[in-house]
C-alpha atoms as a PDB file:
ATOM      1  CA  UNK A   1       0.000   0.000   0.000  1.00  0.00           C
ATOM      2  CA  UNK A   2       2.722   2.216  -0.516  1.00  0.00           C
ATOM      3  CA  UNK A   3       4.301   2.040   2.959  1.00  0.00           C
ATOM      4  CA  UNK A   4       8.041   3.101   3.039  1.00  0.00           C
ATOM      5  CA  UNK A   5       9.105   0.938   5.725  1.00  0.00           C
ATOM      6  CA  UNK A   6       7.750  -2.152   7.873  1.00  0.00           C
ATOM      7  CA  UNK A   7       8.590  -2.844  11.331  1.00  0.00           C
ATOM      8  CA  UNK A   8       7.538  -6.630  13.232  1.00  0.00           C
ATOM      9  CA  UNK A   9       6.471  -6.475  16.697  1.00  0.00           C
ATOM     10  CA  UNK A  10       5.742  -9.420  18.761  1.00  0.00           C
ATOM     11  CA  UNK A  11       5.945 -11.034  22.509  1.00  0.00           C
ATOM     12  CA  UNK A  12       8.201 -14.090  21.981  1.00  0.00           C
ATOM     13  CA  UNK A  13      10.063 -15.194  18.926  1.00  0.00           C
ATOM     14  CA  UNK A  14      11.689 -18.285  17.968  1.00  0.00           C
ATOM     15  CA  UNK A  15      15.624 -18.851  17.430  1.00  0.00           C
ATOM     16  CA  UNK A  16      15.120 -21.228  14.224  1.00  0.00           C
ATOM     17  CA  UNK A  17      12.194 -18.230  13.109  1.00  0.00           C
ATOM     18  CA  UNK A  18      12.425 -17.459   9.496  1.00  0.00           C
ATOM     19  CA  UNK A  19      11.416 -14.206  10.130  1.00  0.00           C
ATOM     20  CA  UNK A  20      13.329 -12.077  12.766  1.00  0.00           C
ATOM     21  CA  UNK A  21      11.286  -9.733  14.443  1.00  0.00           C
ATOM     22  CA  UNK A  22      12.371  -5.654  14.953  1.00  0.00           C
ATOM     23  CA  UNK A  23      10.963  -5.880  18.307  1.00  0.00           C
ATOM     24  CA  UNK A  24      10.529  -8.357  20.958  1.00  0.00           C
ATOM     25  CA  UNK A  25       9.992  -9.034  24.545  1.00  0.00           C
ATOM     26  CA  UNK A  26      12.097 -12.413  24.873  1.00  0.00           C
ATOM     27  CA  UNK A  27      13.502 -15.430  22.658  1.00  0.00           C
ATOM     28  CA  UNK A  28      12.519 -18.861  23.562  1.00  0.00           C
ATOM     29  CA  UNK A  29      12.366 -22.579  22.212  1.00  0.00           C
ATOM     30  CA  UNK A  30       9.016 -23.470  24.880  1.00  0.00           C
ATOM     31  CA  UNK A  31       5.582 -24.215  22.988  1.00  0.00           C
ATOM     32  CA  UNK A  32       3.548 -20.615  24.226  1.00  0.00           C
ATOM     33  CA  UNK A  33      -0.496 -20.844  24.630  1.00  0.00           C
ATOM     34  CA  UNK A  34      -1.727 -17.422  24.980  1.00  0.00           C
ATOM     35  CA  UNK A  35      -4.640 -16.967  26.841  1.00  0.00           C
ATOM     36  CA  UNK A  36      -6.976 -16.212  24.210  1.00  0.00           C
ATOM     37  CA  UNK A  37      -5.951 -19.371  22.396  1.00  0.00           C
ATOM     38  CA  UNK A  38      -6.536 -22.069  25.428  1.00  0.00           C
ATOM     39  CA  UNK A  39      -9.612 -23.231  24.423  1.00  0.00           C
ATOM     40  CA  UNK A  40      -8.661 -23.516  20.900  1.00  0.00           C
ATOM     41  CA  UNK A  41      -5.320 -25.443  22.030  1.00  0.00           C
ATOM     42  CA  UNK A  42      -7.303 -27.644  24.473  1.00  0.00           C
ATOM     43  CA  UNK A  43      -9.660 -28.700  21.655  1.00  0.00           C
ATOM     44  CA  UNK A  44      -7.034 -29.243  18.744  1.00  0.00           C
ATOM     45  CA  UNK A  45      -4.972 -31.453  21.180  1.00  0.00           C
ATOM     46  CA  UNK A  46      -8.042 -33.446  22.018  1.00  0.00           C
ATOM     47  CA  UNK A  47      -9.448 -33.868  18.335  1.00  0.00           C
ATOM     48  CA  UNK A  48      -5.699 -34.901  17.509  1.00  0.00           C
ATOM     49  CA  UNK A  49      -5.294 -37.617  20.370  1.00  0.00           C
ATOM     50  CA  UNK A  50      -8.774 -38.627  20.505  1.00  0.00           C
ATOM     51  CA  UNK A  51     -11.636 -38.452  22.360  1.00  0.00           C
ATOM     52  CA  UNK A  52     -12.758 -41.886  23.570  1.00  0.00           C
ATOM     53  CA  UNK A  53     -11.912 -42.490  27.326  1.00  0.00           C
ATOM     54  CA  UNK A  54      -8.549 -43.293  27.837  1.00  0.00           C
ATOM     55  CA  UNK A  55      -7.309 -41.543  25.139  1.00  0.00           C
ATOM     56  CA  UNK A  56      -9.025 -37.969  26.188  1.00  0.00           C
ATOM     57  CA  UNK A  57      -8.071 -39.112  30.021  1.00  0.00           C
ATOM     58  CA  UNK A  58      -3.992 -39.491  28.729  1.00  0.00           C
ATOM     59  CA  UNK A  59      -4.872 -35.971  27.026  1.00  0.00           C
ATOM     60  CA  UNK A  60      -6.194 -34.228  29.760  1.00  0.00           C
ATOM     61  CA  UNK A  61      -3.022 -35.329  31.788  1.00  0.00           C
ATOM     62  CA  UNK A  62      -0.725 -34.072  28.978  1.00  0.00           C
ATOM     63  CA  UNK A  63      -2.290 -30.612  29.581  1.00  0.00           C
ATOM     64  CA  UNK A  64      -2.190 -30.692  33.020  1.00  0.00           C
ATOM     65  CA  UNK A  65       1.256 -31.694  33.397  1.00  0.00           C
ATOM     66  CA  UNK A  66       2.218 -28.687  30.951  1.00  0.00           C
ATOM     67  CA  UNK A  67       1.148 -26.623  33.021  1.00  0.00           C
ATOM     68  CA  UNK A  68      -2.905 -25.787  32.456  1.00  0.00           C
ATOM     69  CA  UNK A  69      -4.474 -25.611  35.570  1.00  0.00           C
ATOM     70  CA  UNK A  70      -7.001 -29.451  35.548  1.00  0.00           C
ATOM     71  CA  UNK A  71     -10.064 -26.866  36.560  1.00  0.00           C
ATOM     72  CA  UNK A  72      -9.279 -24.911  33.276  1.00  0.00           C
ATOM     73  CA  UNK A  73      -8.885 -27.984  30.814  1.00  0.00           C
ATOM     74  CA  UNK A  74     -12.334 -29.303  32.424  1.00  0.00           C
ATOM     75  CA  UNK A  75     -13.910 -26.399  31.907  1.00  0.00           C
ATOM     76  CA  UNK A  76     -12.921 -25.553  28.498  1.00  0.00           C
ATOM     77  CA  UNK A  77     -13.805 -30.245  27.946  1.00  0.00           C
ATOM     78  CA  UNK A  78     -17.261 -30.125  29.673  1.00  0.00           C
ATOM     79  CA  UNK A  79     -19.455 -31.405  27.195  1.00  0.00           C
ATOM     80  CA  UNK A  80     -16.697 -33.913  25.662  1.00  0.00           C
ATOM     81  CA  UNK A  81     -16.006 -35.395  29.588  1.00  0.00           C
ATOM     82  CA  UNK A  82     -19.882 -36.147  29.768  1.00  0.00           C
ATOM     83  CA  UNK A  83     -20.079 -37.243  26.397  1.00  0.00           C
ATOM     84  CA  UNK A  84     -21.397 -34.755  23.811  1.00  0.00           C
ATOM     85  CA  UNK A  85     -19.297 -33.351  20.941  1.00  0.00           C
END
């Protein structure tokens, strides 16, 4: 659109990044879930592992153990835990 020059901003960036930012808070290597994504995360980790019972319970664990809080995960897993979609 004409601009003269274009500057990247952003809160974490990756070492291996193809793209270096102009601006950034911190480098690291660490998978990052912002807090607007968690729900999104929660259910694209579940839909990839599986749903059924043992496989959503080893999921579930695999989220808690990285560090989401188990109230959080079972909120955002509700309707799967009883059984809906």
């Amino acid at each position: 659109m004409g601009a003269k020059e274009v500057k990247i901003a952003t809160i974490y960036h990756k070492p291996w990044s193809s793209v270096r930012p102009d601006y950034s808070v911190k480098e690291t290597s660490r998978w990052i879930v912002f807090p607007w994504e968690i729900r999104e995360t929660i259910r694209k980790l579940v839909n990839k592992f599986g749903s059924d019972g043992e496989a959503l319970n080893k999921s579930v664990e695999k989220l808690v153990a990285a560090g989401l809080p188990r109230s959080l995960v079972n909120y955002f897993l509700r309707d799967v835990l009883e059984g809906g979609n």
